[in-house]
C-alpha atoms as a PDB file:
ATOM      1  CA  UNK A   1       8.821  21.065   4.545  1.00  0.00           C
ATOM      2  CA  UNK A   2       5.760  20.337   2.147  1.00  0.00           C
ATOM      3  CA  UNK A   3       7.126  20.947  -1.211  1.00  0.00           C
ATOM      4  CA  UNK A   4       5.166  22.103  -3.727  1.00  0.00           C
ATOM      5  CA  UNK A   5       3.645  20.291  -6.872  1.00  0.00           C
ATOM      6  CA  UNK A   6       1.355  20.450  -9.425  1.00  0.00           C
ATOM      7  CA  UNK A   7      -2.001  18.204  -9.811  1.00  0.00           C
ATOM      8  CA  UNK A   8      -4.458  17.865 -12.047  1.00  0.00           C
ATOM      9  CA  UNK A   9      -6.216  17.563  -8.970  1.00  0.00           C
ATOM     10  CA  UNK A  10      -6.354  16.808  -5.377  1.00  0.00           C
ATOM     11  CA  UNK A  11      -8.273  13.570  -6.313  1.00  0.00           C
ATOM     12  CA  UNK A  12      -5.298  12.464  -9.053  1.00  0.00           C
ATOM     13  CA  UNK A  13      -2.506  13.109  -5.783  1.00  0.00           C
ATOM     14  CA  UNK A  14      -4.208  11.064  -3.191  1.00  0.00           C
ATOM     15  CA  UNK A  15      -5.220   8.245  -5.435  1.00  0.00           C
ATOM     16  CA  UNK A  16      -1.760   8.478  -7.157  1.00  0.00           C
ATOM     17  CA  UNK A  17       0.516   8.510  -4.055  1.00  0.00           C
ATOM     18  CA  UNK A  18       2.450   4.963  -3.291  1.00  0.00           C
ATOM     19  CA  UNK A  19       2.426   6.337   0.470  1.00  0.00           C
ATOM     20  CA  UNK A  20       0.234   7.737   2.965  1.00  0.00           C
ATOM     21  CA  UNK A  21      -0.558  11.411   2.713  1.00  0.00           C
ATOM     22  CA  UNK A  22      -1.183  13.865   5.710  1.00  0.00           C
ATOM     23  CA  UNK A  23      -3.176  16.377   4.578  1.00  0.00           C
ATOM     24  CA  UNK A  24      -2.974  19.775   6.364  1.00  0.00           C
ATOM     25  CA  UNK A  25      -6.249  21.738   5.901  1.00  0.00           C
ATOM     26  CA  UNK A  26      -5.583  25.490   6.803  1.00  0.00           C
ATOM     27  CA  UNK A  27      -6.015  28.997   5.893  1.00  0.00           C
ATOM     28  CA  UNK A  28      -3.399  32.150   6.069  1.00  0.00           C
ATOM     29  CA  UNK A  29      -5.412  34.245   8.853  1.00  0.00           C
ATOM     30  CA  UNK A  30      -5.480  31.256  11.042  1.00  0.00           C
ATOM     31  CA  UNK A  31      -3.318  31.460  14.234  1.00  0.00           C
ATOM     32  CA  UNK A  32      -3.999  27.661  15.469  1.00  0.00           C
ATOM     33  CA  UNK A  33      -2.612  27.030  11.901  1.00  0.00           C
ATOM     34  CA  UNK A  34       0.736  28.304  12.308  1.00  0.00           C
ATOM     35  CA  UNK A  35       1.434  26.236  15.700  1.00  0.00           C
ATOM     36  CA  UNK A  36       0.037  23.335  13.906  1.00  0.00           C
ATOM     37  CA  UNK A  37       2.143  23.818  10.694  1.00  0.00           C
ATOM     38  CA  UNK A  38       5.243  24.541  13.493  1.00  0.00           C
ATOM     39  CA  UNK A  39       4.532  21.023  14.841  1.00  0.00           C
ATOM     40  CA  UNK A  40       4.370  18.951  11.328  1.00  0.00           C
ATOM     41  CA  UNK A  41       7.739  20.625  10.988  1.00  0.00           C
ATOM     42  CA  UNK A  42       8.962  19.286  14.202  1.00  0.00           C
ATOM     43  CA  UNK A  43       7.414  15.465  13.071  1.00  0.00           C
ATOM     44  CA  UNK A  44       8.434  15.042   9.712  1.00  0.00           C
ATOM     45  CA  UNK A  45      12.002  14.590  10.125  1.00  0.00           C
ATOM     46  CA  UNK A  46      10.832  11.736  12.170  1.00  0.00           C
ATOM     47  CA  UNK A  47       8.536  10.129   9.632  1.00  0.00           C
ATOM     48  CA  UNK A  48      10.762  10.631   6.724  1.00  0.00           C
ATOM     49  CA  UNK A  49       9.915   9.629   3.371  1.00  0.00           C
ATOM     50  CA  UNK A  50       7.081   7.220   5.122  1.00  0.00           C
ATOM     51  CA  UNK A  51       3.763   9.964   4.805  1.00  0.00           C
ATOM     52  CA  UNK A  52       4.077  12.604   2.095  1.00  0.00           C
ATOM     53  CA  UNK A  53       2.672  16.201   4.087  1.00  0.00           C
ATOM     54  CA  UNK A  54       0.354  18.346   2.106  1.00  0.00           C
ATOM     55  CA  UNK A  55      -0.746  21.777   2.554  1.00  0.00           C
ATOM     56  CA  UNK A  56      -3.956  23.114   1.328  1.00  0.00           C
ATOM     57  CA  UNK A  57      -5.568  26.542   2.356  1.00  0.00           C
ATOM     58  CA  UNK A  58      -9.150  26.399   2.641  1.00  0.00           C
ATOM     59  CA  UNK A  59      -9.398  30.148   1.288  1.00  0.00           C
ATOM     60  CA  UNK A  60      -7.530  28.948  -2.402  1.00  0.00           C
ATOM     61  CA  UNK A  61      -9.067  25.756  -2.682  1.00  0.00           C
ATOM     62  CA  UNK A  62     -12.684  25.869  -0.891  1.00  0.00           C
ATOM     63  CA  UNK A  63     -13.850  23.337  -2.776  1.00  0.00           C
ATOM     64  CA  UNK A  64     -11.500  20.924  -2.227  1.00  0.00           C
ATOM     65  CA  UNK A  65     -12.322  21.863   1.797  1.00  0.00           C
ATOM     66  CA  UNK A  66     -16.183  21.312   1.203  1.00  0.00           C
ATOM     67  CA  UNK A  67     -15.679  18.279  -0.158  1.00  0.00           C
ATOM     68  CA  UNK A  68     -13.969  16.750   2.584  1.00  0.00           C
ATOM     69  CA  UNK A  69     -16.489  18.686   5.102  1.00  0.00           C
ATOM     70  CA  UNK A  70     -13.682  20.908   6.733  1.00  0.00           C
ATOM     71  CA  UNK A  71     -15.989  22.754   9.217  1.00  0.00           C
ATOM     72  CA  UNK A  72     -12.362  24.251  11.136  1.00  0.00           C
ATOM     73  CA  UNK A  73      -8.935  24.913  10.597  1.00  0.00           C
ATOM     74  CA  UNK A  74      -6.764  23.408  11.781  1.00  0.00           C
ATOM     75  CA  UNK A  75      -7.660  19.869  10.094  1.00  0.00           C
ATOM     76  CA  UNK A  76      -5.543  17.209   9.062  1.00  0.00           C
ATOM     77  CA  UNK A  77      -6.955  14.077   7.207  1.00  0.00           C
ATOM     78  CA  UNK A  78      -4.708  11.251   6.624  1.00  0.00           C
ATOM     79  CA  UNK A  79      -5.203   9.348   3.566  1.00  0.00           C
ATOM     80  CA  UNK A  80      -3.660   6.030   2.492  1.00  0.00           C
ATOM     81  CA  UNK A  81      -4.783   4.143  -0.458  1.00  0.00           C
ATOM     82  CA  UNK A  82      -7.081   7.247  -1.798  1.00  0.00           C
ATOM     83  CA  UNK A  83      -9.128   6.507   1.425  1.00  0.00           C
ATOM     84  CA  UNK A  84      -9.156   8.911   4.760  1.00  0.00           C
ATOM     85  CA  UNK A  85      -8.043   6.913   7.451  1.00  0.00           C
ATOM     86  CA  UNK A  86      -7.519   9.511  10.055  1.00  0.00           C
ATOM     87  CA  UNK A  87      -9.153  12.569  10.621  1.00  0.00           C
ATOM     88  CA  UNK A  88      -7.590  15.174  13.431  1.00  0.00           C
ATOM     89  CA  UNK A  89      -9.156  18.586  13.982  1.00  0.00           C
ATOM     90  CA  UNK A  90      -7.708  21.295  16.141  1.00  0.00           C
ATOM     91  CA  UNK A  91      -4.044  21.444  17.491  1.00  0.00           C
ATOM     92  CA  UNK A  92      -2.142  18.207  18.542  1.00  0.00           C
ATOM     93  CA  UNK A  93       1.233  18.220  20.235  1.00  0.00           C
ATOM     94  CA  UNK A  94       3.979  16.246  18.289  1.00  0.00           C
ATOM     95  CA  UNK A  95       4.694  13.198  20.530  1.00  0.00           C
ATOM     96  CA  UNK A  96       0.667  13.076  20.058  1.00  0.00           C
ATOM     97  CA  UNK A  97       0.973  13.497  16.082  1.00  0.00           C
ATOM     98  CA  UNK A  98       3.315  10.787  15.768  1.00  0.00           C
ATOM     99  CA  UNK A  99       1.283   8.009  17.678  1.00  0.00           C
ATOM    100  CA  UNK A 100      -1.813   9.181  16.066  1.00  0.00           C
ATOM    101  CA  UNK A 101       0.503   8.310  12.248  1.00  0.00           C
ATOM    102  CA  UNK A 102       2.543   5.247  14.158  1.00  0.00           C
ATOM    103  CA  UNK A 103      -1.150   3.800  14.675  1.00  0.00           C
ATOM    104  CA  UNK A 104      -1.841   4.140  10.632  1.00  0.00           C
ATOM    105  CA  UNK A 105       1.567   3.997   9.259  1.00  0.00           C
ATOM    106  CA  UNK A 106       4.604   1.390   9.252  1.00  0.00           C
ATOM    107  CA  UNK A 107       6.790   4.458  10.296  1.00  0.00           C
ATOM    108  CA  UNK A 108      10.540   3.954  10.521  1.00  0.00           C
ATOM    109  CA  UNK A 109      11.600   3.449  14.388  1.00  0.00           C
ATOM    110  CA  UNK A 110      13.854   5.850  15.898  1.00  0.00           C
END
């Protein structure tokens, strides 16, 4: 699903990307992590090539997390433009997901 790429930093990938990114904020132990990664698996065939998902554990990458004042995993921040425009913390089911992105995002329709 969220294939993996190197940055010079998480600053240079959201400020670099031509489309929206969906950042997934969540660490290894986590169990509300794994439904939620189960779900962006279940959306992202339906969003295509529109929002670019991105993984980042909290545990690896702390300061990346303190910087965007993740207080809980799950959290997903969706940034477009370098800029957060959505913020979503806790579990969300996928019909949910998807109008949360639709509202942010020219998706494709289908």
């Amino acid at each position: 699903m969220a294939h993996k790429q190197q940055f010079k930093s998480f600053a240079d990938m959201i400020q670099g990307s031509k489309t929206p990114i969906l950042v997934d904020f969540y660490a290894s132990w986590c169990g509300p992590c794994q439904v939620m990664a189960q779900v962006l698996e279940q959306v992202k065939p339906q969003v295509g090539d529109a929002v670019t998902f991105v993984k980042v554990d909290t545990e690896k990458y702390p300061t990346i997390a303190a910087r965007w004042g993740i207080q809980a995993v799950p959290t997903l921040i969706l940034f477009k433009d370098g800029k957060p425009i959505d913020r979503i913390e806790g579990l969300l089911q996928p019909r949910t997901l998807l109008e949360r992105l639709r509202a942010q995002v020219n998706l494709p329709v289908g």
